[in-house]
Structures are given as structure tokens and as C-alpha cells.
N, C-alpha and C. Protein backbone atom coordinates (compact mmCIF):
# COMPACT_ATOMS: atom_id res chain seq x y z
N UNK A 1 -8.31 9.80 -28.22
CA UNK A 1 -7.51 8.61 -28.47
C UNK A 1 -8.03 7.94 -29.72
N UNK A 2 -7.26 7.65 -30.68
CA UNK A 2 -7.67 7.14 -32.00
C UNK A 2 -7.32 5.40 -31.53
N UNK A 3 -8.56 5.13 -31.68
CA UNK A 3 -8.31 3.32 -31.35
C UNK A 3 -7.88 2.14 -32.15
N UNK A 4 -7.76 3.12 -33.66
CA UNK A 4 -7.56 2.48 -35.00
C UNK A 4 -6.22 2.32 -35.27
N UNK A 5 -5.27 2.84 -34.39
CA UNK A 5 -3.73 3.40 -34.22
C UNK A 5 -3.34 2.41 -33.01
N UNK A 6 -4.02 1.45 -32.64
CA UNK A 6 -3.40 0.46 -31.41
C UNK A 6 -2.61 -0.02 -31.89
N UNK A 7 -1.86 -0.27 -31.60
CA UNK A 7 -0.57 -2.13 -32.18
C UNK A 7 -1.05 -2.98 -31.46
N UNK A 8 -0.29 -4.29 -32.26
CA UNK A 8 -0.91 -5.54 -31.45
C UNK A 8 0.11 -5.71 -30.04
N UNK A 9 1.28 -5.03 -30.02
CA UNK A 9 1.22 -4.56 -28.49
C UNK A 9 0.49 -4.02 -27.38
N UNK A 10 -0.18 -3.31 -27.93
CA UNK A 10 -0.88 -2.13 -27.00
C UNK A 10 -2.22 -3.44 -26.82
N UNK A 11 -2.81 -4.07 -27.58
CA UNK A 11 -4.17 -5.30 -27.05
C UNK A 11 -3.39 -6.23 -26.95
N UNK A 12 -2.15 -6.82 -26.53
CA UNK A 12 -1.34 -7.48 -25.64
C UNK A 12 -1.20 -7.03 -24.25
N UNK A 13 -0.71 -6.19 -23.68
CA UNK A 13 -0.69 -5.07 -23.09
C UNK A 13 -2.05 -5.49 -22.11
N UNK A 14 -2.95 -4.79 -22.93
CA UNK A 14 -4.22 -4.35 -22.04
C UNK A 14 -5.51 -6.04 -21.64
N UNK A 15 -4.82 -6.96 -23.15
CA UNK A 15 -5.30 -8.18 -22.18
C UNK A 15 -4.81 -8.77 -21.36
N UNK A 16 -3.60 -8.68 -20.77
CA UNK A 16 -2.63 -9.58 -20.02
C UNK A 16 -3.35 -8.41 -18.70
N UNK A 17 -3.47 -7.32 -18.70
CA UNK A 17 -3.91 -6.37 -17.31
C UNK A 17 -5.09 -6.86 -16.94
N UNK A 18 -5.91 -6.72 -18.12
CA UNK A 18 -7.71 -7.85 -17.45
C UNK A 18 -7.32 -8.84 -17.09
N UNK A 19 -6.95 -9.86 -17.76
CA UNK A 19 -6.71 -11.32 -17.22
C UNK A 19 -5.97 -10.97 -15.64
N UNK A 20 -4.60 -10.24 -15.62
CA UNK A 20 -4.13 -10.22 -14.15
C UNK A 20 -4.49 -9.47 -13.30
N UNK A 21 -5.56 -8.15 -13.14
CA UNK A 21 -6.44 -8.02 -12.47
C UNK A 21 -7.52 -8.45 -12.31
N UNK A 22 -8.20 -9.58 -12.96
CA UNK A 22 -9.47 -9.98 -12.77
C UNK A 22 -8.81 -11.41 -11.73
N UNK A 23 -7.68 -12.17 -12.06
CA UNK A 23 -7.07 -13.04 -11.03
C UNK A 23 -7.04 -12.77 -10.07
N UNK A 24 -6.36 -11.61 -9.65
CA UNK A 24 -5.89 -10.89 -8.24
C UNK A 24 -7.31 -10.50 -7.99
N UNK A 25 -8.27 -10.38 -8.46
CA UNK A 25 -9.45 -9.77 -7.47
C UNK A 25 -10.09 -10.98 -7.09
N UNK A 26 -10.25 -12.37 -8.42
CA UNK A 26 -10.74 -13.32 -7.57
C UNK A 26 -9.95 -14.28 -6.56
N UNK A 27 -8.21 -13.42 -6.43
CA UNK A 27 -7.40 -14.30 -4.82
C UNK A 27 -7.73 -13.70 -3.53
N UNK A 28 -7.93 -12.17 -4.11
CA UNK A 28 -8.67 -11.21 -2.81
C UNK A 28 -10.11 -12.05 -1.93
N UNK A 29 -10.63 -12.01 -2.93
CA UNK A 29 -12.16 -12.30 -2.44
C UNK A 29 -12.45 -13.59 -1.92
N UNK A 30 -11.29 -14.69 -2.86
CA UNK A 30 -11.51 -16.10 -2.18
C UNK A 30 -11.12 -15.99 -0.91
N UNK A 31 -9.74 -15.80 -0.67
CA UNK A 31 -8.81 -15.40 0.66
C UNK A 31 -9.61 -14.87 1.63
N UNK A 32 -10.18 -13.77 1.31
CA UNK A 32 -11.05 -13.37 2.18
C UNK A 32 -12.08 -13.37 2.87
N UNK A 33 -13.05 -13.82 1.66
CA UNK A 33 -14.44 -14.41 1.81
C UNK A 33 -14.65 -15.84 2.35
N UNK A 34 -14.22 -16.56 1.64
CA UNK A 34 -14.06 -18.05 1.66
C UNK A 34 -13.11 -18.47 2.66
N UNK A 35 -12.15 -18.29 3.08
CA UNK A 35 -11.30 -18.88 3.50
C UNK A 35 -11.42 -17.85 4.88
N UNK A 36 -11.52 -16.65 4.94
CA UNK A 36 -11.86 -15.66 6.47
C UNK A 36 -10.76 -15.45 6.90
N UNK A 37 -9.66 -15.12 5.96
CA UNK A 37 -8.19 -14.85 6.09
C UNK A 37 -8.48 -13.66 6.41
N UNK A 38 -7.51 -12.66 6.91
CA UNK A 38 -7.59 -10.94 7.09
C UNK A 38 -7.20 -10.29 6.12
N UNK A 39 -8.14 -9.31 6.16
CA UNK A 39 -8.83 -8.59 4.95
C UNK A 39 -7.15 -8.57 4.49
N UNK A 40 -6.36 -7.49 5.52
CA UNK A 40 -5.16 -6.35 4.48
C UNK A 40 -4.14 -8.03 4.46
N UNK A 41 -3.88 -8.88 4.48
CA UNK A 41 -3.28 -10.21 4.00
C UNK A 41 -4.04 -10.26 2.57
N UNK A 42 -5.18 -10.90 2.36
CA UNK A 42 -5.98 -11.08 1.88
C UNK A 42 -5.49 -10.27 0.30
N UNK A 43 -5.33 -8.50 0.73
CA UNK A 43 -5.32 -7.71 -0.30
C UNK A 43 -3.69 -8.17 -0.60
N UNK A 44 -2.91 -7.77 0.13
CA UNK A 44 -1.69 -8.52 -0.04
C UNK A 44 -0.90 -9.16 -1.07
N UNK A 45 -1.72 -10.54 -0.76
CA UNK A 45 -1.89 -11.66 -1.89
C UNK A 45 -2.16 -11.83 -3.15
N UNK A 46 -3.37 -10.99 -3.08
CA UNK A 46 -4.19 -10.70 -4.28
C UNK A 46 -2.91 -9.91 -4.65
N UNK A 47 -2.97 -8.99 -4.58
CA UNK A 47 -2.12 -7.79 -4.88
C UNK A 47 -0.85 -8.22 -5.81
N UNK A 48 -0.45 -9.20 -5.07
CA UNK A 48 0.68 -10.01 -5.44
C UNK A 48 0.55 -11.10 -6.49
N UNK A 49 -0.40 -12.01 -6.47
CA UNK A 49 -1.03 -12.55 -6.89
C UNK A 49 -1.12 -11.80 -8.80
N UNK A 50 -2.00 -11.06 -8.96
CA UNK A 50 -2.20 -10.05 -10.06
C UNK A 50 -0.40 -9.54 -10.43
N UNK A 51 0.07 -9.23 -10.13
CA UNK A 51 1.18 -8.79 -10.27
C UNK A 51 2.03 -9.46 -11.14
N UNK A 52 2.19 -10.71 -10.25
CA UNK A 52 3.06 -11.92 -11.12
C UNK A 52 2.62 -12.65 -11.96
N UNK A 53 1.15 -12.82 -11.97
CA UNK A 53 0.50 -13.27 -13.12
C UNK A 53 0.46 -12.28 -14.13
N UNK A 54 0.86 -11.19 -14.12
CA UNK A 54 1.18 -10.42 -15.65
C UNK A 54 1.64 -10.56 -16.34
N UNK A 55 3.24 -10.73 -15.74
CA UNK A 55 4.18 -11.34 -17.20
C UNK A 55 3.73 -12.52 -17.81
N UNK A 56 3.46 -13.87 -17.08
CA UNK A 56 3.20 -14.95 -18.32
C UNK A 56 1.86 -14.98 -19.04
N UNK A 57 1.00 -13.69 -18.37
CA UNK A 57 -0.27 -13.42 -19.42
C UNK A 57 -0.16 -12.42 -20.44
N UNK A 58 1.12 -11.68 -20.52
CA UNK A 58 1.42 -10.95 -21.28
C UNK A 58 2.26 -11.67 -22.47
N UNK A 59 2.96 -12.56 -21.61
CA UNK A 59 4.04 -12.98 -22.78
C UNK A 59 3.16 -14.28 -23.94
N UNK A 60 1.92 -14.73 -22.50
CA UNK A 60 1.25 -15.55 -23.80
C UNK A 60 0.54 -14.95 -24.67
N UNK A 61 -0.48 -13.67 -24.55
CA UNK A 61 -1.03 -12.25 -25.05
C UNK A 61 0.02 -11.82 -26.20
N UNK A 62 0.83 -11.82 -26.76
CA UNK A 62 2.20 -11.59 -27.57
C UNK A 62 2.09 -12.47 -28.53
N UNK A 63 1.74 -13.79 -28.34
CA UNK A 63 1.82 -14.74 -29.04
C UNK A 63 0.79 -14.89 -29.89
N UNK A 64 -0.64 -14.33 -29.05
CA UNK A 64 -2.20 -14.29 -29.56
C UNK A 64 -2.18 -13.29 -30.60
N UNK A 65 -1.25 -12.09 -29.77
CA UNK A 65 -1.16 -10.90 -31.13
C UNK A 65 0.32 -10.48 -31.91
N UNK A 66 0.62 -11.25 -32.53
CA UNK A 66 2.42 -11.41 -33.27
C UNK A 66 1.92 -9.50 -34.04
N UNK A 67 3.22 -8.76 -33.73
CA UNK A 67 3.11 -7.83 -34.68
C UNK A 67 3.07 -7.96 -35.82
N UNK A 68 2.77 -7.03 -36.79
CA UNK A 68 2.16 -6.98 -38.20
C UNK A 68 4.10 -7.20 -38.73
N UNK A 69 3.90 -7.90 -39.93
CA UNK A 69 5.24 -7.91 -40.61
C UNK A 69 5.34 -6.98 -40.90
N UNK A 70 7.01 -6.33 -41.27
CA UNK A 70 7.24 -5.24 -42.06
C UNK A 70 8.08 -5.23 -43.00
N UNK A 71 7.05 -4.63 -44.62
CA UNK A 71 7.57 -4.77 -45.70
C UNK A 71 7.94 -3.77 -46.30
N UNK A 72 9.47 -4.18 -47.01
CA UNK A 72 10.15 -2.72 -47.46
C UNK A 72 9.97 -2.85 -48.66
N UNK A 73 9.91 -0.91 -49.07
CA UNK A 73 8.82 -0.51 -50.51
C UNK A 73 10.07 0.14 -51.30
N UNK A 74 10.27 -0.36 -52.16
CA UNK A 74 11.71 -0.10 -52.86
C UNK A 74 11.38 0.49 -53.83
N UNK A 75 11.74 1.88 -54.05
CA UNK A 75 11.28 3.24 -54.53
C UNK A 75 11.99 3.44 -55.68
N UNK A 76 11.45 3.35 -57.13
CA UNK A 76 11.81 3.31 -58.10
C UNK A 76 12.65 4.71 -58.69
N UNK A 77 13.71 4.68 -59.32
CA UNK A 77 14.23 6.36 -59.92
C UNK A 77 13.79 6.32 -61.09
């Protein structure tokens, strides 16, 4: 995998997945731990939790990384 070839989609993308799996693991663990809800609820939530928090961490992730402009190269005869 050449990492130099990402777009600022692709680290949009993959920060909006950390941010919404690192959420959903800390709704799991609160739910569960803290609160002594049942476990497969618990995962559930989380589960759910992470899920729906993707899109508006993605769509703000978009904003952090605007694609590169694109400029047209007008080719002399």
C-alpha cells in the first residue's frame, strides 16, 4: 500500500472510523461496567452508538480535509 497516494478522503474516512469506534467502545464499557447493564444490550448500544456517530464525524472529518483543488494545464500547439 503506497501511503503517499491517500486523498484527503481516504484520512477523512479513516478518522471519522477512530473517532466512531473509539465512542462505541467507550458506550460499551460505560453501559456495562458502570452502569451493570447486560453485557449483549450493552454491545448493542455501543454497536449502535459507533455506527451513527460516523456520519457526522465523517462529514465534520471532510471539512478538516477539503480535497486538493483541481487545476487545468492548457497545453500549448
Amino acid at each position: 500500500m503506497d501511503l503517499d497516494s491517500l486523498t484527503p478522503v481516504d484520512h477523512a474516512r479513516r478518522y471519522a472510523l477512530l473517532l466512531a469506534s473509539a465512542l462505541g467502545t467507550f458506550v460499551f464499557i460505560a453501559l456495562w461496567m458502570a452502569l451493570e447493564w447486560n453485557f449483549f444490550v450493552a454491545v448493542l448500544i455501543g454497536v449502535g452508538a459507533g455506527t451513527l456517530s460516523f456520519y457526522p464525524f465523517r462529514a465534520v472529518s471532510r471539512l478538516l480535509f477539503p480535497p486538493p483543488r483541481r487545476t487545468v494545464r492548457r497545453v500549448r500547439k
